[in-house]
C-alpha atoms as a PDB file:
ATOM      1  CA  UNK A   1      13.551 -17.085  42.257  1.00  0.00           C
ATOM      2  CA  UNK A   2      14.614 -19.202  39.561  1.00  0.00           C
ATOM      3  CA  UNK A   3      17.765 -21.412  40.028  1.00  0.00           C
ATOM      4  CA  UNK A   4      21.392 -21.058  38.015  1.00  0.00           C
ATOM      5  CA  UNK A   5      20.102 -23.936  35.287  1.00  0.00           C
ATOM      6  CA  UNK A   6      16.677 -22.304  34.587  1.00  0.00           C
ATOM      7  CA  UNK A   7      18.257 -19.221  33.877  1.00  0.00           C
ATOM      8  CA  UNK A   8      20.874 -20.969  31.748  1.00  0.00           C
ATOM      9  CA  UNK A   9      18.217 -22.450  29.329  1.00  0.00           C
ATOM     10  CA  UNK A  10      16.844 -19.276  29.227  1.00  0.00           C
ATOM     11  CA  UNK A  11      19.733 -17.298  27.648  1.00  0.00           C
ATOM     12  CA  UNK A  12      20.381 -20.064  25.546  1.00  0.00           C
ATOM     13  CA  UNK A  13      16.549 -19.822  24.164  1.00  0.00           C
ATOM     14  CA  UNK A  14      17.207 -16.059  23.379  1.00  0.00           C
ATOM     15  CA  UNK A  15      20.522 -16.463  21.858  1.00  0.00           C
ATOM     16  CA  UNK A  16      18.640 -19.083  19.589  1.00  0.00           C
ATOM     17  CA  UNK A  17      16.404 -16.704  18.384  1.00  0.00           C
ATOM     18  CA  UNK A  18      18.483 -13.698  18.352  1.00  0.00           C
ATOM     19  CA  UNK A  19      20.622 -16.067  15.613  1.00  0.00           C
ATOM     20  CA  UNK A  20      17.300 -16.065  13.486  1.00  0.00           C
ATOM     21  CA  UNK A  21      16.178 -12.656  13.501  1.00  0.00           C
ATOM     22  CA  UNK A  22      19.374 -11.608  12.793  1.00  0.00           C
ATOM     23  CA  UNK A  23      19.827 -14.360   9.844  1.00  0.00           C
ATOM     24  CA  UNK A  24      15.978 -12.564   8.722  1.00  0.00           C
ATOM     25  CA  UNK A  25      17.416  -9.141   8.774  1.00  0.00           C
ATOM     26  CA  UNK A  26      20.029  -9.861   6.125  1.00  0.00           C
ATOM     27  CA  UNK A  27      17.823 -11.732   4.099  1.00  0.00           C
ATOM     28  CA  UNK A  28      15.310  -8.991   3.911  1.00  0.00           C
ATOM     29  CA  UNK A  29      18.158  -6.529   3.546  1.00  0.00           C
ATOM     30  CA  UNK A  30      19.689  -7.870   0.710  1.00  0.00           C
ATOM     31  CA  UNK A  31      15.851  -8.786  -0.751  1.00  0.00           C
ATOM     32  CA  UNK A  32      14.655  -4.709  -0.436  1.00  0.00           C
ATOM     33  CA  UNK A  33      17.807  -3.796  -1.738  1.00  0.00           C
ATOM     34  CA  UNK A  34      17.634  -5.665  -4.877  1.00  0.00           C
ATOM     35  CA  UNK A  35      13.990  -4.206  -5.037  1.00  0.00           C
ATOM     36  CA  UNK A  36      15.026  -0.857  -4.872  1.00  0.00           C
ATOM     37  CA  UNK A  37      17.128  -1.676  -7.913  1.00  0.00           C
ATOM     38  CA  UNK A  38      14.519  -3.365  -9.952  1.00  0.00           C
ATOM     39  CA  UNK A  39      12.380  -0.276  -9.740  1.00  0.00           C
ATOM     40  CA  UNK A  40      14.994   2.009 -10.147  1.00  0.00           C
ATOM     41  CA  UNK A  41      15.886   0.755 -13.439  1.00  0.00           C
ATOM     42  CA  UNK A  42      12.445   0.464 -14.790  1.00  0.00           C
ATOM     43  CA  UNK A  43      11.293   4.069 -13.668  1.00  0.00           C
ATOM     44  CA  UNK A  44      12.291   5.741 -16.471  1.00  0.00           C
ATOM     45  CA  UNK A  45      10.255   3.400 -19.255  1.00  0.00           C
ATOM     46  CA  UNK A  46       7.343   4.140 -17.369  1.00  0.00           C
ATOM     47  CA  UNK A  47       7.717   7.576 -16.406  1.00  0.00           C
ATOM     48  CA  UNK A  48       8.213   8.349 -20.390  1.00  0.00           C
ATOM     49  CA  UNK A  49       5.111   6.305 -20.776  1.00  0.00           C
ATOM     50  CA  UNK A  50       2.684   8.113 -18.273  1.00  0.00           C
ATOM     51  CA  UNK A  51       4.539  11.894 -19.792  1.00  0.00           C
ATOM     52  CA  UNK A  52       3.560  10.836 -23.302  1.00  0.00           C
ATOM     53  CA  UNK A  53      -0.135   9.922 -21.896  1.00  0.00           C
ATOM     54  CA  UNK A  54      -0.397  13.238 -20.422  1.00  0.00           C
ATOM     55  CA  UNK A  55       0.356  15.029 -23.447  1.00  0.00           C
ATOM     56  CA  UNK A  56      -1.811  12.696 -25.628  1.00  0.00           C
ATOM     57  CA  UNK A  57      -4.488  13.739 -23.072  1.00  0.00           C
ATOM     58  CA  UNK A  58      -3.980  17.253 -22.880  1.00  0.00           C
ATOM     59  CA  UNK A  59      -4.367  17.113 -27.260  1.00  0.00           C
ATOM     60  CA  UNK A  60      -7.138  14.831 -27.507  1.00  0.00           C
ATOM     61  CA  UNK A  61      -9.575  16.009 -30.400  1.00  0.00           C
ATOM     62  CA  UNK A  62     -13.001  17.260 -29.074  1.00  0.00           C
ATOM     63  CA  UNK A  63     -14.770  14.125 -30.251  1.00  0.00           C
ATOM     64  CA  UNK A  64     -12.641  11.820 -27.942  1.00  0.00           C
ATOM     65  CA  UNK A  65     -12.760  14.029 -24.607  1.00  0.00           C
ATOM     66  CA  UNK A  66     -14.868  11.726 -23.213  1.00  0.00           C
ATOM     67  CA  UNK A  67     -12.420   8.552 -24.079  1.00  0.00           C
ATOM     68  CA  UNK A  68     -13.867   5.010 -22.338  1.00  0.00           C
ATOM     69  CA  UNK A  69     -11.037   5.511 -20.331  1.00  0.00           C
ATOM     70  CA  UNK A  70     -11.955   9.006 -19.284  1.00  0.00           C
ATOM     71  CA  UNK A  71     -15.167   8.348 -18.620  1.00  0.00           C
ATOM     72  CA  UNK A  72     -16.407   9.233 -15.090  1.00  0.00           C
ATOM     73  CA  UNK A  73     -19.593   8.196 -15.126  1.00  0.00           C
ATOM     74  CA  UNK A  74     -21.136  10.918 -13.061  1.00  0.00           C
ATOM     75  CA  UNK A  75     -24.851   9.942 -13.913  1.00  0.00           C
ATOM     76  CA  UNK A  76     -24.047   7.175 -11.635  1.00  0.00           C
ATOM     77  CA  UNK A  77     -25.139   7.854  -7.586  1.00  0.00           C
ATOM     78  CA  UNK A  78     -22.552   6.687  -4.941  1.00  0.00           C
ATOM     79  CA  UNK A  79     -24.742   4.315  -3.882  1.00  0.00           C
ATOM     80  CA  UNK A  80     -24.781   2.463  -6.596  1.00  0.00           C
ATOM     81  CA  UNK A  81     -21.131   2.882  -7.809  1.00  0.00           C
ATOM     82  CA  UNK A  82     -19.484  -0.625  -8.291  1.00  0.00           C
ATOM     83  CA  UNK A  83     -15.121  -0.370  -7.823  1.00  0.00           C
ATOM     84  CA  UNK A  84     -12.565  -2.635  -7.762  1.00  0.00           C
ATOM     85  CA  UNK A  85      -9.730  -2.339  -5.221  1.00  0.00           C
ATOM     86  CA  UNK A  86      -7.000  -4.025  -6.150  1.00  0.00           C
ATOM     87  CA  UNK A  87      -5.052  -4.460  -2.478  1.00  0.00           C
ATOM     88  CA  UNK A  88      -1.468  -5.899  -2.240  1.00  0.00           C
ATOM     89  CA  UNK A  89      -0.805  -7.839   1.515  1.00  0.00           C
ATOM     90  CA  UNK A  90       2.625  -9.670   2.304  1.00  0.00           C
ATOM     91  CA  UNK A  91       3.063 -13.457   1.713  1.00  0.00           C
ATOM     92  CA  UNK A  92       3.501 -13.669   5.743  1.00  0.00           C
ATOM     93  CA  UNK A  93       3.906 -11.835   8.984  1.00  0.00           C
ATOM     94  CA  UNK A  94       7.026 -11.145  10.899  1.00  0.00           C
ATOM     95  CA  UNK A  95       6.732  -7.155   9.857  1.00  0.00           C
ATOM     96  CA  UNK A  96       5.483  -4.950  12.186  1.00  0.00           C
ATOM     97  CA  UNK A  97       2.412  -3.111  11.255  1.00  0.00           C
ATOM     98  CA  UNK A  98       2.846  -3.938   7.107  1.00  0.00           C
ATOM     99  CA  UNK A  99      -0.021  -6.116   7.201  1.00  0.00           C
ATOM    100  CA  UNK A 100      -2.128  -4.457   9.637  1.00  0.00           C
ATOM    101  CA  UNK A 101      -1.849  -0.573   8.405  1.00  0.00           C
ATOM    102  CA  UNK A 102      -2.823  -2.053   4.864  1.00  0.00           C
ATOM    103  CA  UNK A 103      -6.103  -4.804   6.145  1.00  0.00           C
ATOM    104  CA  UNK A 104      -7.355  -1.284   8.010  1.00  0.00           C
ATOM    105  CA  UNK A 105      -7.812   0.630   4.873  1.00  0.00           C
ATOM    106  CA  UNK A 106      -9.262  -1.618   2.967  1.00  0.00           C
ATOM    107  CA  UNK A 107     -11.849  -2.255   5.864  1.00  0.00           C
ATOM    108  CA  UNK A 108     -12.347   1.777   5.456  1.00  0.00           C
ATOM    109  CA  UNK A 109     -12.599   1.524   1.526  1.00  0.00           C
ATOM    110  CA  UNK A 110     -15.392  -1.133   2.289  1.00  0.00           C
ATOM    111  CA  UNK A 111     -17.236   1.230   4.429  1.00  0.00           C
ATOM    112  CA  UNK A 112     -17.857   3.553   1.813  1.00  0.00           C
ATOM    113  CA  UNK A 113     -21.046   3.688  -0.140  1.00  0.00           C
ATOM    114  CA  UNK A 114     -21.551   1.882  -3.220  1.00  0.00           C
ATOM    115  CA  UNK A 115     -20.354  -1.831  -4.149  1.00  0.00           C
ATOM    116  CA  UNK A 116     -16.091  -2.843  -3.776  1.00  0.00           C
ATOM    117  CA  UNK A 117     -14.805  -6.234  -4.954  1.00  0.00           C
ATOM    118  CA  UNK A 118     -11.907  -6.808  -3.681  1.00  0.00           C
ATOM    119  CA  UNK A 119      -8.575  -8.471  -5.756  1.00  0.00           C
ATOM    120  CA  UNK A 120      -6.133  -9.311  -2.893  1.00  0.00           C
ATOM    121  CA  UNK A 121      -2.631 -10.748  -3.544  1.00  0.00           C
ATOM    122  CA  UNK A 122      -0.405 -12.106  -0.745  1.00  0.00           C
ATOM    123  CA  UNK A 123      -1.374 -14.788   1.200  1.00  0.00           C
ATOM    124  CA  UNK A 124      -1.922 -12.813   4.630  1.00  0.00           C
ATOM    125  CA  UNK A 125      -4.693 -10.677   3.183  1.00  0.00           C
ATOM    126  CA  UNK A 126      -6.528 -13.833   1.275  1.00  0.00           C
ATOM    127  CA  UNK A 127      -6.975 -15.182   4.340  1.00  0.00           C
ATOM    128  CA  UNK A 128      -8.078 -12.437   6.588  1.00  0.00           C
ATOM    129  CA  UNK A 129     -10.618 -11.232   3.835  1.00  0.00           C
ATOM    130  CA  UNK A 130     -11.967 -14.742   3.011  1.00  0.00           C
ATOM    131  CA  UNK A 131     -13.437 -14.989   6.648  1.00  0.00           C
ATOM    132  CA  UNK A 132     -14.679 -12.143   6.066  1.00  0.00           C
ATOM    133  CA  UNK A 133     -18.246 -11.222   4.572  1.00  0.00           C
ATOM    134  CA  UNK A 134     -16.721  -9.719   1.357  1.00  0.00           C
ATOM    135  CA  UNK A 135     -16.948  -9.733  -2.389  1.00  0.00           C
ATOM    136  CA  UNK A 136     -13.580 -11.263  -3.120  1.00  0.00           C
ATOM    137  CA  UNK A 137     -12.624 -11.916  -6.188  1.00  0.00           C
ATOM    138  CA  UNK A 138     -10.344 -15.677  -6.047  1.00  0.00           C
ATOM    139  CA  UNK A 139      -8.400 -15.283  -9.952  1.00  0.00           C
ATOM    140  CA  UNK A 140      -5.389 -13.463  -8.450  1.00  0.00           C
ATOM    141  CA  UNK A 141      -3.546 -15.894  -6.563  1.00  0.00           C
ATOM    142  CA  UNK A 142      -0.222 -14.904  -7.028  1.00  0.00           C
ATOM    143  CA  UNK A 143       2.749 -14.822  -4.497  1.00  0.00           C
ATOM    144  CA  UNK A 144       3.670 -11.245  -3.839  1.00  0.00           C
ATOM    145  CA  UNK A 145       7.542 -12.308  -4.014  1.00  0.00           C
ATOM    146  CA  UNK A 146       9.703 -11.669  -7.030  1.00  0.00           C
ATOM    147  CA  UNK A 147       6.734  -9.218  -8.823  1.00  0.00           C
ATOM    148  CA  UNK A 148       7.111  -9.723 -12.549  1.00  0.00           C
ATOM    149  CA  UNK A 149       5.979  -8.386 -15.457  1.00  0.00           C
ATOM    150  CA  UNK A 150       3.557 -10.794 -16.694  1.00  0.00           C
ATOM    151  CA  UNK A 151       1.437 -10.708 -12.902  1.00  0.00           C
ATOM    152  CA  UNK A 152       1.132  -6.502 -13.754  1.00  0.00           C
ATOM    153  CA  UNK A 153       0.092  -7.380 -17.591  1.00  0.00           C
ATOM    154  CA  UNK A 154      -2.543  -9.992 -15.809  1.00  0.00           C
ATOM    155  CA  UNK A 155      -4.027  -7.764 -13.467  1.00  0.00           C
ATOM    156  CA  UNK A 156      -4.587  -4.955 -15.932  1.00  0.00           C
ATOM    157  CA  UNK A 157      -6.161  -6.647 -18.461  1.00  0.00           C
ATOM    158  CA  UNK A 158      -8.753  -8.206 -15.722  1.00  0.00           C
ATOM    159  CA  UNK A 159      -9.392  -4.442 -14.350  1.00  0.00           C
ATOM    160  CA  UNK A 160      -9.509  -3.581 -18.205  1.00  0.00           C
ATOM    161  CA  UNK A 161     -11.825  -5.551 -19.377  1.00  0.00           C
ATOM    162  CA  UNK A 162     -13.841  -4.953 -16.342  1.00  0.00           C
ATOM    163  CA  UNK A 163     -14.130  -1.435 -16.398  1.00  0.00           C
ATOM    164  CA  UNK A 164     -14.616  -1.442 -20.277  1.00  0.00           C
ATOM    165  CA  UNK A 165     -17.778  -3.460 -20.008  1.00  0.00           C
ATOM    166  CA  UNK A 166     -19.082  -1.583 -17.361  1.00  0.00           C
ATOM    167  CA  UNK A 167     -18.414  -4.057 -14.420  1.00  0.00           C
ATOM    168  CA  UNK A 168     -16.959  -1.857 -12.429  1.00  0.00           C
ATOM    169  CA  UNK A 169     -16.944   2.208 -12.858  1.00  0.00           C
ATOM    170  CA  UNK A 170     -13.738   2.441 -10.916  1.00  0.00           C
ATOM    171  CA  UNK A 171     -10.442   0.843 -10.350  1.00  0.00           C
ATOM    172  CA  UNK A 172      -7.913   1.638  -7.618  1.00  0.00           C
ATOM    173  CA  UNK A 173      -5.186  -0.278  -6.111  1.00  0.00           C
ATOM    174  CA  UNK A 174      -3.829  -0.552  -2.411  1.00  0.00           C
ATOM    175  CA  UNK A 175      -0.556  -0.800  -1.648  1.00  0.00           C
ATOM    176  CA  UNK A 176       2.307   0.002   0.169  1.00  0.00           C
ATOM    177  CA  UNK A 177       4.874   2.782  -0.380  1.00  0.00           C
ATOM    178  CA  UNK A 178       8.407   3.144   1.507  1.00  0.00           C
ATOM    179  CA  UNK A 179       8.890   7.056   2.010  1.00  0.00           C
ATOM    180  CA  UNK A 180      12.408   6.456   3.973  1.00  0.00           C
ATOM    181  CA  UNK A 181      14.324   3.523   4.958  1.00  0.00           C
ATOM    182  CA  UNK A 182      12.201   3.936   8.826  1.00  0.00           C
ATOM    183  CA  UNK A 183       8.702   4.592   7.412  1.00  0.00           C
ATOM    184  CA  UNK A 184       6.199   2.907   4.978  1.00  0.00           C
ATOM    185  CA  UNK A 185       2.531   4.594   4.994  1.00  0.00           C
ATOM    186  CA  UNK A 186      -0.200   2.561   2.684  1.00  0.00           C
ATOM    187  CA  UNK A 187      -1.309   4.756  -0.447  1.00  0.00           C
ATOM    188  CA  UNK A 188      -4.690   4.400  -2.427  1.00  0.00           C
ATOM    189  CA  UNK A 189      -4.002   4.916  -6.189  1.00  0.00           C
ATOM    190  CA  UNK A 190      -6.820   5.412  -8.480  1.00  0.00           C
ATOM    191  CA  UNK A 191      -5.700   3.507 -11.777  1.00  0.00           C
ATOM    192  CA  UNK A 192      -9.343   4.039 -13.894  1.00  0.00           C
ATOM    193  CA  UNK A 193     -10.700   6.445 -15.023  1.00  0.00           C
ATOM    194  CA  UNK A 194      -8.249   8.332 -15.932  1.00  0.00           C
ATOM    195  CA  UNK A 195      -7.756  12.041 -14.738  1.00  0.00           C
ATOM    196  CA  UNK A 196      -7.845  14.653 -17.002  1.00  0.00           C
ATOM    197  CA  UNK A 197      -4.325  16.713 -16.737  1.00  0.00           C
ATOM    198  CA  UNK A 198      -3.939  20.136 -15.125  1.00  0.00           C
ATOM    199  CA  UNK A 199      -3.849  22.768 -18.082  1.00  0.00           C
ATOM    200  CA  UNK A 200      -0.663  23.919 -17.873  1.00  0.00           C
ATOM    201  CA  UNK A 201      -0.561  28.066 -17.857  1.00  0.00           C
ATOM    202  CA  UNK A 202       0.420  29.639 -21.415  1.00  0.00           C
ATOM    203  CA  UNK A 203       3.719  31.047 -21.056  1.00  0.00           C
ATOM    204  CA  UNK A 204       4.740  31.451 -24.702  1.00  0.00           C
ATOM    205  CA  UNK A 205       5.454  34.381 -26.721  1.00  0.00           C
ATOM    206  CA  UNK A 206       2.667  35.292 -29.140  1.00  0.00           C
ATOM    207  CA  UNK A 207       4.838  34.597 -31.996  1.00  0.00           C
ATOM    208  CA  UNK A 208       5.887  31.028 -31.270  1.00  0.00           C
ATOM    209  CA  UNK A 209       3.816  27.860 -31.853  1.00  0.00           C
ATOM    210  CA  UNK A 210       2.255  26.108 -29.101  1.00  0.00           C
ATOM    211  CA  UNK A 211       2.943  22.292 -29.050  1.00  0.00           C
ATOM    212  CA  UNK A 212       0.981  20.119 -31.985  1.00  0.00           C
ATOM    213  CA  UNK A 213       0.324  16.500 -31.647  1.00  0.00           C
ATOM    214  CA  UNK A 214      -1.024  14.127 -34.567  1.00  0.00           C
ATOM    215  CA  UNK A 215      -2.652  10.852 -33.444  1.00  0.00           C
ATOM    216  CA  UNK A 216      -2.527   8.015 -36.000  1.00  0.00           C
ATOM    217  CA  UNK A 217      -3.892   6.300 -37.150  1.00  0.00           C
ATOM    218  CA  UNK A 218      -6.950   7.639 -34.623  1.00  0.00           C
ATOM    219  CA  UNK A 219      -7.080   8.797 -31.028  1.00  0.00           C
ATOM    220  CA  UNK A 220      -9.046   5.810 -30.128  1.00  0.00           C
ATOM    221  CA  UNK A 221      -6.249   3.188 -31.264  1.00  0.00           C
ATOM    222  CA  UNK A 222      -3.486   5.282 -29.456  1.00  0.00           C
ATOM    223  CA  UNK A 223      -5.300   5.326 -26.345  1.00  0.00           C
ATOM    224  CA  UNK A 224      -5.932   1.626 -26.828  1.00  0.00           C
ATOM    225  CA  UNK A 225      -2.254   0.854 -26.873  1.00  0.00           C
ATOM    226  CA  UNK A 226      -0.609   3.260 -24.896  1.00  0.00           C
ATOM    227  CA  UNK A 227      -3.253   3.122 -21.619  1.00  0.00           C
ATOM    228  CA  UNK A 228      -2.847  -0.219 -21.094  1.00  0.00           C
ATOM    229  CA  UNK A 229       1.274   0.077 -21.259  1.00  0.00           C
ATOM    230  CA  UNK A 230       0.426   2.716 -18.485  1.00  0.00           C
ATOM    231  CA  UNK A 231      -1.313   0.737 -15.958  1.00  0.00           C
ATOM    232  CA  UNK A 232       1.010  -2.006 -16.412  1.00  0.00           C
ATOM    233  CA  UNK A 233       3.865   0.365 -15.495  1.00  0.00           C
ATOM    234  CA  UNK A 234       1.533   1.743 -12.270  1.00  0.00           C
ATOM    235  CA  UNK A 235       0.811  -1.617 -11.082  1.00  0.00           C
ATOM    236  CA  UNK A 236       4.313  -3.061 -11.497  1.00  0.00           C
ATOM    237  CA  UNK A 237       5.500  -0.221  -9.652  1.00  0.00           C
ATOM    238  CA  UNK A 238       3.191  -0.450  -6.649  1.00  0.00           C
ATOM    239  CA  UNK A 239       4.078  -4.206  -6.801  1.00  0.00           C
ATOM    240  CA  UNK A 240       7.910  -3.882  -6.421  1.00  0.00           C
ATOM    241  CA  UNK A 241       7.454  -0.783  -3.913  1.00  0.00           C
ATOM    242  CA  UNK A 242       5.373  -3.093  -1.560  1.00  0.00           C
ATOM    243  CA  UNK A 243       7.934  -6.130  -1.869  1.00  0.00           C
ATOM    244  CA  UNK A 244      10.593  -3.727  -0.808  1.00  0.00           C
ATOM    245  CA  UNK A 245       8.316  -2.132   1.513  1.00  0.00           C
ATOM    246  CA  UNK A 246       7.548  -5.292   3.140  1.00  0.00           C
ATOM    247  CA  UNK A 247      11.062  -6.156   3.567  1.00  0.00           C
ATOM    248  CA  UNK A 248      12.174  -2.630   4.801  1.00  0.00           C
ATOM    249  CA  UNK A 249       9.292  -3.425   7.782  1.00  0.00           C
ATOM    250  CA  UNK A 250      10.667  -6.919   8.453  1.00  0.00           C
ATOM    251  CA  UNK A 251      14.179  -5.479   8.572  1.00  0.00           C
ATOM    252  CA  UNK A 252      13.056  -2.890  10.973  1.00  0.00           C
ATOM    253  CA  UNK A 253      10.881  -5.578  13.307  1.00  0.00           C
ATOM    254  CA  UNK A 254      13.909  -8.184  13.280  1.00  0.00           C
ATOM    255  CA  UNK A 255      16.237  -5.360  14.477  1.00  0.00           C
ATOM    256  CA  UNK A 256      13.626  -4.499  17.553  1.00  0.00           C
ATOM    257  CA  UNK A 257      13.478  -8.183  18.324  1.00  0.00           C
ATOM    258  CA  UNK A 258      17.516  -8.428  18.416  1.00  0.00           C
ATOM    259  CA  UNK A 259      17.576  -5.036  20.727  1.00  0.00           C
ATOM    260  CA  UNK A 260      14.820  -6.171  22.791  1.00  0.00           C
ATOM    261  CA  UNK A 261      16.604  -9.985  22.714  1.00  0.00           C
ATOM    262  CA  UNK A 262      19.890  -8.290  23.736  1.00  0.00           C
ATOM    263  CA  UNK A 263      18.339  -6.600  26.637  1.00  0.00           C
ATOM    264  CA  UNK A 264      16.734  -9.639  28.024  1.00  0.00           C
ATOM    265  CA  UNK A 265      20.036 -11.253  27.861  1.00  0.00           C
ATOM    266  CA  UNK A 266      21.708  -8.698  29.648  1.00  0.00           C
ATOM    267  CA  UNK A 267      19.039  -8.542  32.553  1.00  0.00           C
ATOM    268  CA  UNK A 268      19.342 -12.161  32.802  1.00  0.00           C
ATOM    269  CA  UNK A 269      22.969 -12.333  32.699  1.00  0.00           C
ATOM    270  CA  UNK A 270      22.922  -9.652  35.649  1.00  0.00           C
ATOM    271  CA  UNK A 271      19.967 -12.295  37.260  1.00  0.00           C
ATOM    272  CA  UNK A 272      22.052 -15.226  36.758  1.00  0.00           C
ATOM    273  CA  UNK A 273      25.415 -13.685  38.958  1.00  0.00           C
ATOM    274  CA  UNK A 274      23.162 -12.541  41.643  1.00  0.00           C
ATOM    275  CA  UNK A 275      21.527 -16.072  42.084  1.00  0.00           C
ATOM    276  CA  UNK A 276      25.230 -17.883  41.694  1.00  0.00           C
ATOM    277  CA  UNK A 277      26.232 -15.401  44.148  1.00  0.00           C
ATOM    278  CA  UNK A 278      23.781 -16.409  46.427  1.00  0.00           C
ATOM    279  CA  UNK A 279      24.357 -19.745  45.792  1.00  0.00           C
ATOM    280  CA  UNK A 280      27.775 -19.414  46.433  1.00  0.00           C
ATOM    281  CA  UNK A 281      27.372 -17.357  49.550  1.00  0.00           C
ATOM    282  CA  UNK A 282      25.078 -19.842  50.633  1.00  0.00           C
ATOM    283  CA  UNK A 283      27.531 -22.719  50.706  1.00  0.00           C
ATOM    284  CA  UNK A 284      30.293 -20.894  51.867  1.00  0.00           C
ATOM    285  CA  UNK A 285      27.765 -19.920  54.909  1.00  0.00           C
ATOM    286  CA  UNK A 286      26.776 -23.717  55.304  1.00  0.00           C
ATOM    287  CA  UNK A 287      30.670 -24.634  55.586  1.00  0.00           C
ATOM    288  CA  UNK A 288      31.238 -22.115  58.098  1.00  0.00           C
ATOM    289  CA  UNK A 289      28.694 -23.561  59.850  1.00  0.00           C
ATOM    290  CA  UNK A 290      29.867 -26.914  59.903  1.00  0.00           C
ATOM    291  CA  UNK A 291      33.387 -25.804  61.079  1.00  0.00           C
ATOM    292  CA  UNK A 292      32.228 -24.197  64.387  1.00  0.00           C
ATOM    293  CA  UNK A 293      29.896 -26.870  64.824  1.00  0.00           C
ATOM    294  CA  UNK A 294      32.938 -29.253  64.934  1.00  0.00           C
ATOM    295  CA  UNK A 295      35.123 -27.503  67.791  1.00  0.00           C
ATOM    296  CA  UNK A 296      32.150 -27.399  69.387  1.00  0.00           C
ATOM    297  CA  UNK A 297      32.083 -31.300  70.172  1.00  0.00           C
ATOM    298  CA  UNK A 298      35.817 -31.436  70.160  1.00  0.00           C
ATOM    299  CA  UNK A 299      36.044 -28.862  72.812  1.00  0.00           C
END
């Protein structure tokens, strides 16, 4: 059994730590929090965005159906599809299963037939993936803290370009997305090509006009400007939902570690009276001892 001192040093260890999981809680509180704000206020841009490139897509003339962007490219066999996967890791550990949940499905995106290169951001997924027998593309090495809006506008034009010039004949991106403040699940968004839109069930009364939409100066130009605005917005959002994501999972792993420190201290504290007790005992026992053994020679 350990003595009174050992036990001592212990607690103090835990309290130690218990100080800095606690100081990483706030940090990440008050870091997901601001997050949370960031995206909040620049939903509504880019949800107007991605509505007006729904109804731009649902009116394209018959000659641009099959935009660049649109463009499938079914004569292509799985086997020799070629995709980018954009996937978005934390800058460092320290938060539960953030890292983990997302490194597993990318290894199951690789699995698949056909050709992925992977674009990984944060610093926990560069490394895992460059021991790793991979296609791994090195250009993106941006921290994953603070996303801004020039990273998305670098990203896209890279996947762009790429998909444009027949590079790659699909782009999706990996990330992270906080459904409640206990639970974060990793989401695969497919960012090209694009999806054709539902066809939304006619409703109207014969005698009223259905919705008309000019492009100018052509479809092609309005697709070229408006597209890339809406990846930008897609990418910026899964970048901000995976910082705050990330944070939400460090909040909830420092909190386990303070329970689970709390605990510890509590069994210890209960170990610590129980050997002092003894120890006490033990002593008192000892002088007890001593006292009969001294009437013993006076008598």
């Amino acid at each position: 059994m350990a003595g009174t001192k050992e036990i001592q040093t212990r607690m103090k260890s835990i309290q130690d730590t218990m100080k800095i999981t606690n100081a990483m809680y706030m940090i990440s509180s008050s870091k997901m929090k601001r997050a949370k704000k960031v995206l909040a206020d620049t939903e509504p841009y880019f949800f107007g965005v991605q509505t007006a490139l729904d109804r731009i897509l649902r009116h394209l003339p018959d000659e641009e159906k099959e935009s660049r962007y649109l463009d499938e490219r079914t004569d292509v066999s799985p086997e020799d599809r070629k995709r980018a996967l954009i996937v978005v890791t934390a800058d460092k550990g320290l938060n539960g299963a953030y890292n983990h949940n997302i490194i597993k499905m990318a290894e199951e995106e690789l699995k698949k037939p056909g050709h992925t290169k992977l674009y990984v951001l944060g610093v926990v997924g560069r490394q895992y993936f460059s021991k790793k027998k991979v296609d791994m593309d090195g250009s993106f090495r941006y921290t994953v803290q603070k996303p801004t809006m020039h990273r998305s506008r670098m990203i896209t034009e890279t996947v762009i370009e790429g998909f444009l010039s027949g590079e790659f004949d699909e782009v999706s991106i990996l990330f992270t997305e906080m459904l409640n403040s206990m639970k974060e699940e990793p989401v695969l968004k497919t960012l090209l090509p694009l999806k054709h839109p539902e066809p939304e069930p006619i409703s109207l009364p014969m005698d009223m006009r259905r919705e008309e939409i000019r492009l100018f100066p052509s479809a092609r130009e309005v697709m070229d400007n408006i597209v890339p605005s809406y990846l930008v917005g897609v990418i910026y959002g899964a970048l901000v939902e995976s910082y705050a994501s990330e944070h939400n999972a460090r909040m909830m792993a420092m909190q386990s570690a303070s329970d689970n420190a709390a605990e510890l201290l509590n069994d210890l504290s209960i170990e610590y009276n129980r050997v002092r007790q003894a120890a006490i005992t033990q002593e008192i026992t000892e002088v007890v001892g001593g006292a009969r053994a001294q009437r013993k020679k006076k008598r």
